[in-house]
Protein backbone atom coordinates (compact mmCIF):
# COMPACT_ATOMS: atom_id res chain seq x y z
CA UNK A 1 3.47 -90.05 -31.81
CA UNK A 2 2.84 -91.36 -28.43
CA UNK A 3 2.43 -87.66 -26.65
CA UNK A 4 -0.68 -86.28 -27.95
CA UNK A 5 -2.10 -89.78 -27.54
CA UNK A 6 -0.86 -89.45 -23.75
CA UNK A 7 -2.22 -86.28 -23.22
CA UNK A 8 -5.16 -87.38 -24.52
CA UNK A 9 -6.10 -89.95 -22.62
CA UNK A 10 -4.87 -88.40 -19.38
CA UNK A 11 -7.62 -85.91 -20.15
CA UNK A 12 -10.35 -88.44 -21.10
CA UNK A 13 -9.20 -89.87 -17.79
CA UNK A 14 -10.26 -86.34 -16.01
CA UNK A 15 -13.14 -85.87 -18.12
CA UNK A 16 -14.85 -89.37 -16.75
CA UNK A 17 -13.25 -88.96 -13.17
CA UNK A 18 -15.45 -85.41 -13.08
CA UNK A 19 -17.96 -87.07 -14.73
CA UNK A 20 -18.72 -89.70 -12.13
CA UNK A 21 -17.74 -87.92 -9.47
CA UNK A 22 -20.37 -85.16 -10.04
CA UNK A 23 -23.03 -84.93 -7.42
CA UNK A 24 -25.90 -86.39 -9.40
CA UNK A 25 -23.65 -89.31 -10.61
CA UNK A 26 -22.67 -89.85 -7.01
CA UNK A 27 -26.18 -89.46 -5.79
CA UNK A 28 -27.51 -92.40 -8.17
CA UNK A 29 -24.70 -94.89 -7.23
CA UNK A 30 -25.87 -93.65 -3.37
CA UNK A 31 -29.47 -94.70 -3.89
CA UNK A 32 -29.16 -96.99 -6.79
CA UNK A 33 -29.74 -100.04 -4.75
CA UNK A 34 -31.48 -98.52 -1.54
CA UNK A 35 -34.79 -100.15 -2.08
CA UNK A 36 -33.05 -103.81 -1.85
CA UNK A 37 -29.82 -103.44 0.51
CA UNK A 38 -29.16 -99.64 0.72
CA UNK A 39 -25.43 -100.32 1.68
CA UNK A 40 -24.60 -101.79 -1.32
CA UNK A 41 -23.22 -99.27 -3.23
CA UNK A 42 -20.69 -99.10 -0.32
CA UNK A 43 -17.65 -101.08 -1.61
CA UNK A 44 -18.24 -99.32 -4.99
CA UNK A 45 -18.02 -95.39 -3.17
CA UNK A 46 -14.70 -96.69 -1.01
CA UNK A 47 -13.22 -97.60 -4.29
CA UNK A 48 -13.83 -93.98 -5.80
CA UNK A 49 -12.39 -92.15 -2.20
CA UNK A 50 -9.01 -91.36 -4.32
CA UNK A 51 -11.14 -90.24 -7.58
CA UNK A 52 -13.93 -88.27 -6.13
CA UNK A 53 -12.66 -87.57 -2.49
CA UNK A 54 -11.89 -84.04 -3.16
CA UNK A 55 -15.37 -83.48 -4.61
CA UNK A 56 -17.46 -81.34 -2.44
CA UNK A 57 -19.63 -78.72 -3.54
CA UNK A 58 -21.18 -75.59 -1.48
CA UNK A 59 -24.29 -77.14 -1.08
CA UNK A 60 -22.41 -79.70 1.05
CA UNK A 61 -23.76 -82.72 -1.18
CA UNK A 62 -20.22 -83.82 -2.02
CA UNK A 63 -18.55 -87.39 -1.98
CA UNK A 64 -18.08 -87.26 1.59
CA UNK A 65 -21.39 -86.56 2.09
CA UNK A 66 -22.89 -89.61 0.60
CA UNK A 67 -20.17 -92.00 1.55
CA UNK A 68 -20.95 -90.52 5.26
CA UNK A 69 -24.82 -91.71 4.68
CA UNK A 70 -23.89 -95.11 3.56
CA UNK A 71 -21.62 -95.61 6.87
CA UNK A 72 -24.14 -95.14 9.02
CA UNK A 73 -26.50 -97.11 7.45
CA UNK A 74 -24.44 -100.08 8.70
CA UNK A 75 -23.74 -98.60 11.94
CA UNK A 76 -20.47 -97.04 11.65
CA UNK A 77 -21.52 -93.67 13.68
CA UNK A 78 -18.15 -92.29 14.09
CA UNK A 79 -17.10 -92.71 10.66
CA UNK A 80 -19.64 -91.06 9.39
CA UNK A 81 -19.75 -87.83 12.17
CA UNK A 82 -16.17 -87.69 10.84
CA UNK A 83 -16.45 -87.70 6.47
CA UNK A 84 -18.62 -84.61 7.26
CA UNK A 85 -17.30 -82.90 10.30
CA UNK A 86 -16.81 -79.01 9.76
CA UNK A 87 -13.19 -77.80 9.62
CA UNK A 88 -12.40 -76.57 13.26
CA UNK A 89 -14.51 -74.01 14.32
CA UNK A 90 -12.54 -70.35 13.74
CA UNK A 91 -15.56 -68.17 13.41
CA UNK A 92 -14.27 -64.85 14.69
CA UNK A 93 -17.88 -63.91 16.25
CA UNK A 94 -18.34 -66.88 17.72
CA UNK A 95 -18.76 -66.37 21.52
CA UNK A 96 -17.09 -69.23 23.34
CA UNK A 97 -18.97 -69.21 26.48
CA UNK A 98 -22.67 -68.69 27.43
CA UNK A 99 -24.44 -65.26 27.88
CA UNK A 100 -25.44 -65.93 31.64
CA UNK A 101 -25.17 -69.18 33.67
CA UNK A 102 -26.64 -72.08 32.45
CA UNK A 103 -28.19 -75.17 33.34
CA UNK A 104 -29.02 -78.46 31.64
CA UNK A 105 -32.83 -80.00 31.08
CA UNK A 106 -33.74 -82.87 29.88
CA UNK A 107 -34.25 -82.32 26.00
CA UNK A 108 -37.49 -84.64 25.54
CA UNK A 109 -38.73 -82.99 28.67
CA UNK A 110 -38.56 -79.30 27.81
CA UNK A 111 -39.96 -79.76 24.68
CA UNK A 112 -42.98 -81.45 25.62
CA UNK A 113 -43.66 -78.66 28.11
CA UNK A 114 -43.50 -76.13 25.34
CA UNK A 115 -44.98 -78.03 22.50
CA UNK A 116 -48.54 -77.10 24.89
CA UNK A 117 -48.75 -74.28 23.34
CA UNK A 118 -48.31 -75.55 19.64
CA UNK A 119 -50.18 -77.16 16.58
CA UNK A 120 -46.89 -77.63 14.94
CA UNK A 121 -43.64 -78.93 16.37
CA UNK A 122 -40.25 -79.25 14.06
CA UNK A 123 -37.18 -81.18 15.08
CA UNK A 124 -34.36 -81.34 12.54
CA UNK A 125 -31.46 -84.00 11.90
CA UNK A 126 -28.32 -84.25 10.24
CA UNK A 127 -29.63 -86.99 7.86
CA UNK A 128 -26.17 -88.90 8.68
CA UNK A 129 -26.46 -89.22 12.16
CA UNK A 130 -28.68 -91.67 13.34
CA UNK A 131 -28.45 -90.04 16.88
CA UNK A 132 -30.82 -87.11 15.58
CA UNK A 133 -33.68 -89.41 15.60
CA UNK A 134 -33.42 -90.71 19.01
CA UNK A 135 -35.00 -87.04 20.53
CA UNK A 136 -37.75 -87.90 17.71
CA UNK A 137 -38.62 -91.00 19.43
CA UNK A 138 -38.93 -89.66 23.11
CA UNK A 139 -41.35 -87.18 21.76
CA UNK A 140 -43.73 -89.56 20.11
CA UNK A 141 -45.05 -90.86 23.17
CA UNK A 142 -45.44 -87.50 25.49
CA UNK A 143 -46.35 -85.78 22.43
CA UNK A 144 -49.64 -88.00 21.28
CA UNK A 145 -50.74 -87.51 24.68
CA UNK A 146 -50.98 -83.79 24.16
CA UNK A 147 -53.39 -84.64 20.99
CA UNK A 148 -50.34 -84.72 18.19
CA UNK A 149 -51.35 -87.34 15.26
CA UNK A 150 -49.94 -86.34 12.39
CA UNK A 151 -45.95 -87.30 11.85
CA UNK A 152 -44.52 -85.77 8.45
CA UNK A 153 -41.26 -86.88 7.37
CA UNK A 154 -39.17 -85.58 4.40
CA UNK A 155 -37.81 -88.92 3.43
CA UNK A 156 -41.20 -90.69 2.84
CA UNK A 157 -42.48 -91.77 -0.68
CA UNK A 158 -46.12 -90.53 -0.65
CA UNK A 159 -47.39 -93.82 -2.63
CA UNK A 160 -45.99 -96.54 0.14
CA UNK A 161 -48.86 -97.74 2.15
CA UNK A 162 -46.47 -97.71 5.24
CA UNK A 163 -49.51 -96.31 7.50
CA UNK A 164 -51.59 -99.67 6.72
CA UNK A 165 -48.59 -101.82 6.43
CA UNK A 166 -47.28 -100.74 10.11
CA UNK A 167 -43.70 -101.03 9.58
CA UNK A 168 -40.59 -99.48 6.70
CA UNK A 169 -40.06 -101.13 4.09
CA UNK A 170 -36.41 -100.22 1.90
CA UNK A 171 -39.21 -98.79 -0.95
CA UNK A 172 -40.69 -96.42 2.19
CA UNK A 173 -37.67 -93.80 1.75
CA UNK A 174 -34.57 -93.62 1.66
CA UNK A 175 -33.33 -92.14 5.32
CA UNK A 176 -35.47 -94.58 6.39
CA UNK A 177 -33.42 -97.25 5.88
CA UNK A 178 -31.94 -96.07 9.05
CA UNK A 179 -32.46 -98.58 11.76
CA UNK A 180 -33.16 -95.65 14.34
CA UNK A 181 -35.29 -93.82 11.91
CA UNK A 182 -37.12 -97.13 10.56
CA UNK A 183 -38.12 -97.70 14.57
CA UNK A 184 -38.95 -94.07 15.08
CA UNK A 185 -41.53 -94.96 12.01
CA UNK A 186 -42.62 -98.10 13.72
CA UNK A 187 -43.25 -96.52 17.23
CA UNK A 188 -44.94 -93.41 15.44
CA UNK A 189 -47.63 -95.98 14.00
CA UNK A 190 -47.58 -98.00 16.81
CA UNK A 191 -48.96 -95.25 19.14
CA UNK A 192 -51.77 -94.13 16.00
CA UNK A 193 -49.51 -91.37 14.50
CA UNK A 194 -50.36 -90.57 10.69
CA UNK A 195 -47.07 -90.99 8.66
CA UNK A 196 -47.26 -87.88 6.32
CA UNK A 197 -45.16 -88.17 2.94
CA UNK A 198 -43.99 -83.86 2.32
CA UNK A 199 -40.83 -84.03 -0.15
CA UNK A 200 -41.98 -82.44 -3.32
CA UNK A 201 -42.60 -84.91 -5.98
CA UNK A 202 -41.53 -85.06 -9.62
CA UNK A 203 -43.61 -82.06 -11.43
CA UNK A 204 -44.80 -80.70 -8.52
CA UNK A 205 -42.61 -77.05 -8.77
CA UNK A 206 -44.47 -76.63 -12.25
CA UNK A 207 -48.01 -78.09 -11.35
CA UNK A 208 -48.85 -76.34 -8.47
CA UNK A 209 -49.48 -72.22 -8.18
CA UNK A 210 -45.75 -71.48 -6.96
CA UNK A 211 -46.04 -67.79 -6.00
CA UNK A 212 -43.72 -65.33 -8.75
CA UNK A 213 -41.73 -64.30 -5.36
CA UNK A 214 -40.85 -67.55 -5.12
CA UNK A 215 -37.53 -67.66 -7.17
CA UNK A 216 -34.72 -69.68 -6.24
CA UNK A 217 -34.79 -73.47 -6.76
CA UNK A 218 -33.94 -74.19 -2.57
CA UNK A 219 -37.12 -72.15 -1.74
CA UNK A 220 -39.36 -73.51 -4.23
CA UNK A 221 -38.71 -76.99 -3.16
CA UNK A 222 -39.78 -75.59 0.60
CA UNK A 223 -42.78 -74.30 -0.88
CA UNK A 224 -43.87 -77.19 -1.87
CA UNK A 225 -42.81 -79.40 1.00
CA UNK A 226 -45.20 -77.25 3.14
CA UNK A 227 -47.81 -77.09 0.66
CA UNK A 228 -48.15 -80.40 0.73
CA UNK A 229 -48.24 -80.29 4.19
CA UNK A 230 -51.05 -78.25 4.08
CA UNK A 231 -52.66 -80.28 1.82
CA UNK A 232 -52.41 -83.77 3.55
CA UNK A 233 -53.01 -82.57 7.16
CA UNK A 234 -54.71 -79.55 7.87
CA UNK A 235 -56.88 -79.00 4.56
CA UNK A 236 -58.25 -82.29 5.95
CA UNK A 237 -58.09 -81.96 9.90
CA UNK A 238 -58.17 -77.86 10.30
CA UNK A 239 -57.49 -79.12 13.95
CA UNK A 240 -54.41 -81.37 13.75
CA UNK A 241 -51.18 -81.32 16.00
CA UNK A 242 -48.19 -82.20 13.39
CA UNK A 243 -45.07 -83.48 14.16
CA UNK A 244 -42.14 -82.60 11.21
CA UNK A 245 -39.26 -84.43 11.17
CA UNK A 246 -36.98 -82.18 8.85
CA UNK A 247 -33.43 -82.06 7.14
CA UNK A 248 -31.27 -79.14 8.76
CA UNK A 249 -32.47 -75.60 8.31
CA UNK A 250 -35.68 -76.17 6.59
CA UNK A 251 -37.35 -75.90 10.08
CA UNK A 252 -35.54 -72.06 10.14
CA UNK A 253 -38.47 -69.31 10.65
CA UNK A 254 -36.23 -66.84 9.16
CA UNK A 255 -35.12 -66.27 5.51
CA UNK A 256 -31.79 -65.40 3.91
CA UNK A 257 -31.45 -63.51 0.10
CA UNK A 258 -31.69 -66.70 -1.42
CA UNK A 259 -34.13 -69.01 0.92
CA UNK A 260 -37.15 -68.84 2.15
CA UNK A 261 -37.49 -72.21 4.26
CA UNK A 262 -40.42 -74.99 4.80
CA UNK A 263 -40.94 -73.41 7.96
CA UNK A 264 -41.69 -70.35 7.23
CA UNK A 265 -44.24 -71.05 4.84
CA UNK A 266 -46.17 -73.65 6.80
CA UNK A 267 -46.06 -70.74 9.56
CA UNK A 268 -47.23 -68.32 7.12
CA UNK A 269 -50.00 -70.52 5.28
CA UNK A 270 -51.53 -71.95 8.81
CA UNK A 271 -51.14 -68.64 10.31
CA UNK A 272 -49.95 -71.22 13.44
CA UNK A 273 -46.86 -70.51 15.74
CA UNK A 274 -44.28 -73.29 15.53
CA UNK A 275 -42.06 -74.54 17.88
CA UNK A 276 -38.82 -75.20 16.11
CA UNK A 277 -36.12 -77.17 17.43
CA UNK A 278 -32.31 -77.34 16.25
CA UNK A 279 -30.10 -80.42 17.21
CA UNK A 280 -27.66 -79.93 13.84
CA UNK A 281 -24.96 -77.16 15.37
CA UNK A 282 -24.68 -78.01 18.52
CA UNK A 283 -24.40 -81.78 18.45
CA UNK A 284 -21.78 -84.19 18.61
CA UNK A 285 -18.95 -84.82 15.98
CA UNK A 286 -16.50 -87.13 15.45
CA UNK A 287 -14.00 -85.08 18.15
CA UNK A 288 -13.98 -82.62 20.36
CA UNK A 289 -11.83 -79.96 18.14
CA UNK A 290 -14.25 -79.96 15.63
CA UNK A 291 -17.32 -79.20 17.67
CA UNK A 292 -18.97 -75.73 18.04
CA UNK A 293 -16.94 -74.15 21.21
CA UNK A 294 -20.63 -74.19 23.42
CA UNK A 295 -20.32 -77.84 22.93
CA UNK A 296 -17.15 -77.62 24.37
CA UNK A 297 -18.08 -74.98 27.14
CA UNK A 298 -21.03 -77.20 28.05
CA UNK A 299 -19.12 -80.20 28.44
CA UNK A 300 -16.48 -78.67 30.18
CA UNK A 301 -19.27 -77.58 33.06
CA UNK A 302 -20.44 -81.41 33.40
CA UNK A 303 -23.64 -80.47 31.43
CA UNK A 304 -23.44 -82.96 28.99
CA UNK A 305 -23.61 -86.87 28.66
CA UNK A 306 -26.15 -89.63 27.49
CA UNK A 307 -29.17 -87.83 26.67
CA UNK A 308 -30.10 -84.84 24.49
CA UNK A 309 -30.13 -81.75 26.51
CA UNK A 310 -31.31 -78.02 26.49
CA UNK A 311 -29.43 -75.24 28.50
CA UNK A 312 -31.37 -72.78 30.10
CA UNK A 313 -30.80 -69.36 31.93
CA UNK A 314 -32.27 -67.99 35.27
CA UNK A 315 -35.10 -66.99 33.83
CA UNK A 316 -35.36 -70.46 32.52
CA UNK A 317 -35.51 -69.89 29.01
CA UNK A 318 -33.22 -71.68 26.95
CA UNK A 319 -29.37 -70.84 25.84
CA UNK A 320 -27.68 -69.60 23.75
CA UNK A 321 -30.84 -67.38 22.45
CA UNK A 322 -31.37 -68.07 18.39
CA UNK A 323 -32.58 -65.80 16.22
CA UNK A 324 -33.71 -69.01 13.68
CA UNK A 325 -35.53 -71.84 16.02
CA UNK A 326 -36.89 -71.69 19.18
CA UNK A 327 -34.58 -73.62 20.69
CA UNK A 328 -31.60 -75.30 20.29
CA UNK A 329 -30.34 -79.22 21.82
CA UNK A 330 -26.79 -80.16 22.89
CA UNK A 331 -27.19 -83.97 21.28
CA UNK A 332 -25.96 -86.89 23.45
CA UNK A 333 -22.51 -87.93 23.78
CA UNK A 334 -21.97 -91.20 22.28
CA UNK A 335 -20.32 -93.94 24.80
CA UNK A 336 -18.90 -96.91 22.27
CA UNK A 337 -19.41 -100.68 24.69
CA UNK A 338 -18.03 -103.62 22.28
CA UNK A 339 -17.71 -100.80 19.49
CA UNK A 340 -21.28 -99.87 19.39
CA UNK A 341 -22.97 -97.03 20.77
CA UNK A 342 -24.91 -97.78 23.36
CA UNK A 343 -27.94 -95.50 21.93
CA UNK A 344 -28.73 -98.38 20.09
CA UNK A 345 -30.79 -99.65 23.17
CA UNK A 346 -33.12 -96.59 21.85
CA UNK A 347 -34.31 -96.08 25.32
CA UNK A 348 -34.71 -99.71 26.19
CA UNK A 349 -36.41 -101.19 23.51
CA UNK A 350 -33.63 -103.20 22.28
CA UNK A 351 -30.81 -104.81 24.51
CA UNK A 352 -27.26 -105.87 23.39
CA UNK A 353 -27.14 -109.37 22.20
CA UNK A 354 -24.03 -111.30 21.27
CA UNK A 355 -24.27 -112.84 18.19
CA UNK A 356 -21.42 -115.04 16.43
CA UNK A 357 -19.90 -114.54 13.08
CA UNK A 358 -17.37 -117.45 12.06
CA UNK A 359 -18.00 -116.41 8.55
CA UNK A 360 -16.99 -112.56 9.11
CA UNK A 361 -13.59 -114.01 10.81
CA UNK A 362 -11.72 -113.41 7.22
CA UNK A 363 -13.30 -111.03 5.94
CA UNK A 364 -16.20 -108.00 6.05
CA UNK A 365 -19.71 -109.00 6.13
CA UNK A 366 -22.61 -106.77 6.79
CA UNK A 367 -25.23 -108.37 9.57
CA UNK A 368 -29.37 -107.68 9.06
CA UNK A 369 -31.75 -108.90 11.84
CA UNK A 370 -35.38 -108.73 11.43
CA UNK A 371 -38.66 -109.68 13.34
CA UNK A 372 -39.69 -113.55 12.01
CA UNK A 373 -42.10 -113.50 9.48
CA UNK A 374 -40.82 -110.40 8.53
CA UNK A 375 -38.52 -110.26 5.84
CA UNK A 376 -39.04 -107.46 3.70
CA UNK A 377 -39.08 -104.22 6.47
CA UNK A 378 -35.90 -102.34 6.95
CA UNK A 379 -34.01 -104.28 9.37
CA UNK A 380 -34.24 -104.36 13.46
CA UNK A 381 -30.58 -103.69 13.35
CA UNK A 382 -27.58 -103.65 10.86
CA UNK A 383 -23.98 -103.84 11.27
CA UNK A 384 -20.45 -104.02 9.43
CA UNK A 385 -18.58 -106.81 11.07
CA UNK A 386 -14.98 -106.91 9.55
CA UNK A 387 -12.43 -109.39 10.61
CA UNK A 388 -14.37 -110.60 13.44
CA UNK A 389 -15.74 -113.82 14.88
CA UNK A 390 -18.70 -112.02 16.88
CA UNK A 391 -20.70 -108.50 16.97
CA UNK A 392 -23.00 -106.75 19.37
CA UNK A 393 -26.68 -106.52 18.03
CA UNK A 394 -29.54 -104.46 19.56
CA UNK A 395 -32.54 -106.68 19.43
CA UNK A 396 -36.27 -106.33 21.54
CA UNK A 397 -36.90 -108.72 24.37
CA UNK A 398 -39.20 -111.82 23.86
CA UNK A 399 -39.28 -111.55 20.09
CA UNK A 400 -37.98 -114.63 17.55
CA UNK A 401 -35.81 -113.14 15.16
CA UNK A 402 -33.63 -113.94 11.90
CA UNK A 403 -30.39 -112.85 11.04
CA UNK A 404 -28.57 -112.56 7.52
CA UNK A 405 -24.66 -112.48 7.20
CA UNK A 406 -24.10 -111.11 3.84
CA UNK A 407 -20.95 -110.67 2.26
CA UNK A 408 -20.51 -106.88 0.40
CA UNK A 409 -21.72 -108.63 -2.68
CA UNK A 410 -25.14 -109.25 -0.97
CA UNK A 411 -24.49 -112.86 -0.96
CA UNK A 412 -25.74 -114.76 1.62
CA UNK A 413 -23.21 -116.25 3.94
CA UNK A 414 -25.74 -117.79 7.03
CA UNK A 415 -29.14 -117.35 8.17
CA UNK A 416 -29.81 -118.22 11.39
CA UNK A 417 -32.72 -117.80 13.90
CA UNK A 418 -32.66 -117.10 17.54
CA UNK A 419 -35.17 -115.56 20.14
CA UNK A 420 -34.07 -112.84 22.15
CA UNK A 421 -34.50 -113.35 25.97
CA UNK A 422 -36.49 -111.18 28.32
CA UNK A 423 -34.18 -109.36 30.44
C-alpha cells in the first residue's frame, strides 16, 4: 500500500523541484523584490543551492547564475566571480602565450585615443561583476570631452525619468541596483550624458518591422535593442556620439549560424564604424586556474595589477588580435583591504570608512548607505556583514549620510547618521 504512494510522492517531489528550479521560476524569485531591496530574495536562493544547484542551462542563465547576481549586489565580489567561473580552461587551440611581445596601456587611456575616430563606442560587462563598470566610469569623463552625450544601457526601464531625476532609483533597472553601476549612472548625468533605455520591451519583436532574415529569438531581441537605439538617439541627433554599455557578446561585429548581435545591426543601420571593446574573457575570476591562460601569461610578465589594461604589440596595436571587437581589456586584479576590494574607492570618489555593527555581531545583516535626504536611490554602498561587530564602507568626502542595518528579512535593525570627513 505504502509503495506506489512513495513513489509517488518522490516524483511529485521532482516534478516541483524542476519546476522551481527552471530558469524563468528562478529568474522571478531573482527580480521579484529588486525594485524595493534587490537582495532579498537572497536567503530564499541559498536555501534552494541543494534543489536547484545543478540547474544550469546552455544559455548560461542557470541557478548559479542568478545566485552569482544577487552576491554581488551586496558586495560579495569573489563569491560571485566564483558561482560562474568557467571550468578550467582546456581549449586545445588556445594559444598560451602572445603572438609577439607585448606591452601594457592604460585601458581608459587607449580607448579614449581611439574612440576619436568613432560615433559609437561599446564596452561590455559580465553583468555579475561589478568590476566591469569601473572602465565605464573612466570613460565618461574623457569621453564627453570628445563630444559623446548619449549613454545607452541595456538594463534601463525606458519609462523611469532617471535623466530628470539625476540619480537610480531600484525601479530604474535591475543591474542597476549595482552600487558601481548606480554611480556610473550618476556620474554619466552628472557630466550631461543622456541615459538611453535599449532592452526591447514587451511587444516590441511583433510591433515593429523585424526583417524575415531575422529568425532566431537571440537575434531578434538584438534587432530591436539597436532599433531602438536608432530610434532614441540618432533618428533625433543624426550627429550624436553614443556610449553602449552592453551584456557580453552583443557588442560582437560578427555573426554566428544562429546570432546576429546588437552590434552589428546598429553598425549596419548607421552605416557608422564602432569601436567595440571586450573586458568579459580576459578578466579576472575567482582564481588563477580558472582564468583564460593570456591572463595568466600577462600576469606572469608583471603586466597586470589595479587598473584595466590593454596589451599592445610593436606596432602598437593591441593583443591578442580578435576577429569579434576591436579590442580586448585584461580587467583589474582585485586587492581585498578589511575584505573589500579596494575598487570600491571607484577612482577616489569614495574612501573607506569604518562603520560599527553591534547588531550584525550574532548574526548576518545587510548594510545600505545613502546621501541624506535621499532615501529612495539605489544605495551609495551595500554590504553583507555576517558575524561581525564592524564593516568597511566606501562613502564620498564632505557628504552627510544615513545608514540602514537590515536583517535578511528587511527589518530594520539601526539607522544611524554620520558625515563623512574630507580626507
Amino acid at each position: 500500500m505504502h509503495a506506489p504512494l512513495h513513489v509517488a510522492t518522490g516524483a511529485l517531489a521532482q516534478i516541483e523541484a524542476d519546476s522551481q528550479c527552471e530558469k524563468n521560476a528562478l529568474y522571478r524569485i531573482a527580480t521579484e523584490n529588486y525594485d524595493t531591496s534587490v537582495w532579498f530574495s537572497l536567503d530564499r536562493f541559498r536555501e534552494l543551492e541543494d534543489t536547484c544547484g545543478s540547474v544550469w542551462d546552455t544559455g548560461g542563465e542557470g541557478y548559479w547564475y542568478f545566485l552569482a547576481q544577487l552576491e554581488s549586489f551586496i558586495g560579495n565580489h569573489a563569491t560571485a566571480l566564483s558561482y560562474v567561473d568557467p571550468e578550467p580552461y582546456s581549449r586545445q587551440n588556445s594559444f598560451q602565450n602572445f603572438p609577439s611581445p607585448v606591452t601594457s596601456v592604460a585601458a581608459a587611456e587607449y580607448v579614449v585615443e581611439r574612440a576619436r575616430d568613432h560615433r559609437i563606442v561599446m564596452v561590455n560587462e559580465r553583468h555579475h561583476a561589478s568590476t566591469d563598470r569601473l572602465l565605464t566610469m573612466e570613460l565618461l569623463a574623457p569621453l564627453a570631452e570628445q563630444g559623446f552625450r548619449y549613454f545607452a544601457i541595456e538594463t534601463v526601464w525606458s519609462g523611469d525619468p532617471v535623466n530628470a531625476r539625476g540619480y537610480p532609483i531600484p525601479q530604474t533597472g535591475y543591474y542597476v541596483n549595482d552600487v558601481v553601476f548606480a554611480e556610473v549612472v550618476r556620474l554619466a548625468i552628472e557630466l550631461g550624458y543622456q541615459i538611453i533605455a535599449y532592452e526591447r520591451e514587451q511587444g516590441q519583436e511583433t510591433s515593429t518591422n523585424i526583417p524575415a532574415s531575422v529568425t532566431s529569438s537571440f537575434a531578434r531581441r538584438d534587432w530591436v535593442q539597436a532599433k531602438n537605439i536608432v530610434n532614441r538617439v540618432f533618428d533625433i541627433d543624426a550627429d550624436a556620439k553614443l556610449l553602449v554599455q552592453a551584456g557580453y557578446d552583443h557588442i560582437r561585429e560578427s555573426s554566428t549560424e544562429v546570432w546576429s548581435t546588437m552590434a552589428r545591426f546598429l553598425r549596419e543601420s548607421t552605416g557608422l564604424d564602432l569601436l567595440t571593446v571586450d573586458q568579459t574573457v580576459y578578466s579576472e575570476r575567482s582564481r588563477p586556474e580558472v582564468e583564460h591562460p593570456l591572463r595568466t601569461r600577462a600576469r606572469e610578465l608583471g603586466l597586470l595589477g589595479e587598473e584595466a589594461v590593454v596589451l599592445v604589440d610593436s606596432e602598437g596595436q593591441p593583443s591578442p588580435p580578435n576577429d569579434s571587437v576591436d579590442l580586448v581589456v585584461f580587467g583589474i586584479s582585485t586587492r581585498y583591504v578589511d575584505g573589500r576590494p579596494t575598487w570600491m574607492s571607484m577612482g577616489g570618489r569614495r574612501q573607506a570608512m569604518n562603520f560599527a555593527t553591534p547588531e550584525c555581531a550574532a548574526r548576518v545583516c545587510i548594510v545600505e548607505a545613502r546621501r541624506a535626504g535621499f532615501a529612495v536611490e539605489v544605495p551609495l554602498d551595500r554590504v553583507e556583514v555576517t558575524s561581525a561587530e564592524s564593516t568597511t564602507l566606501y562613502l564620498p568626502a564632505g557628504k552627510d549620510i544615513v545608514v540602514d542595518v537590515m536583517g535578511l528579512d528587511r527589518s530594520t535593525l539601526a539607522t544611524r547618521n554620520l558625515t563623512v570627513p574630507e580626507p
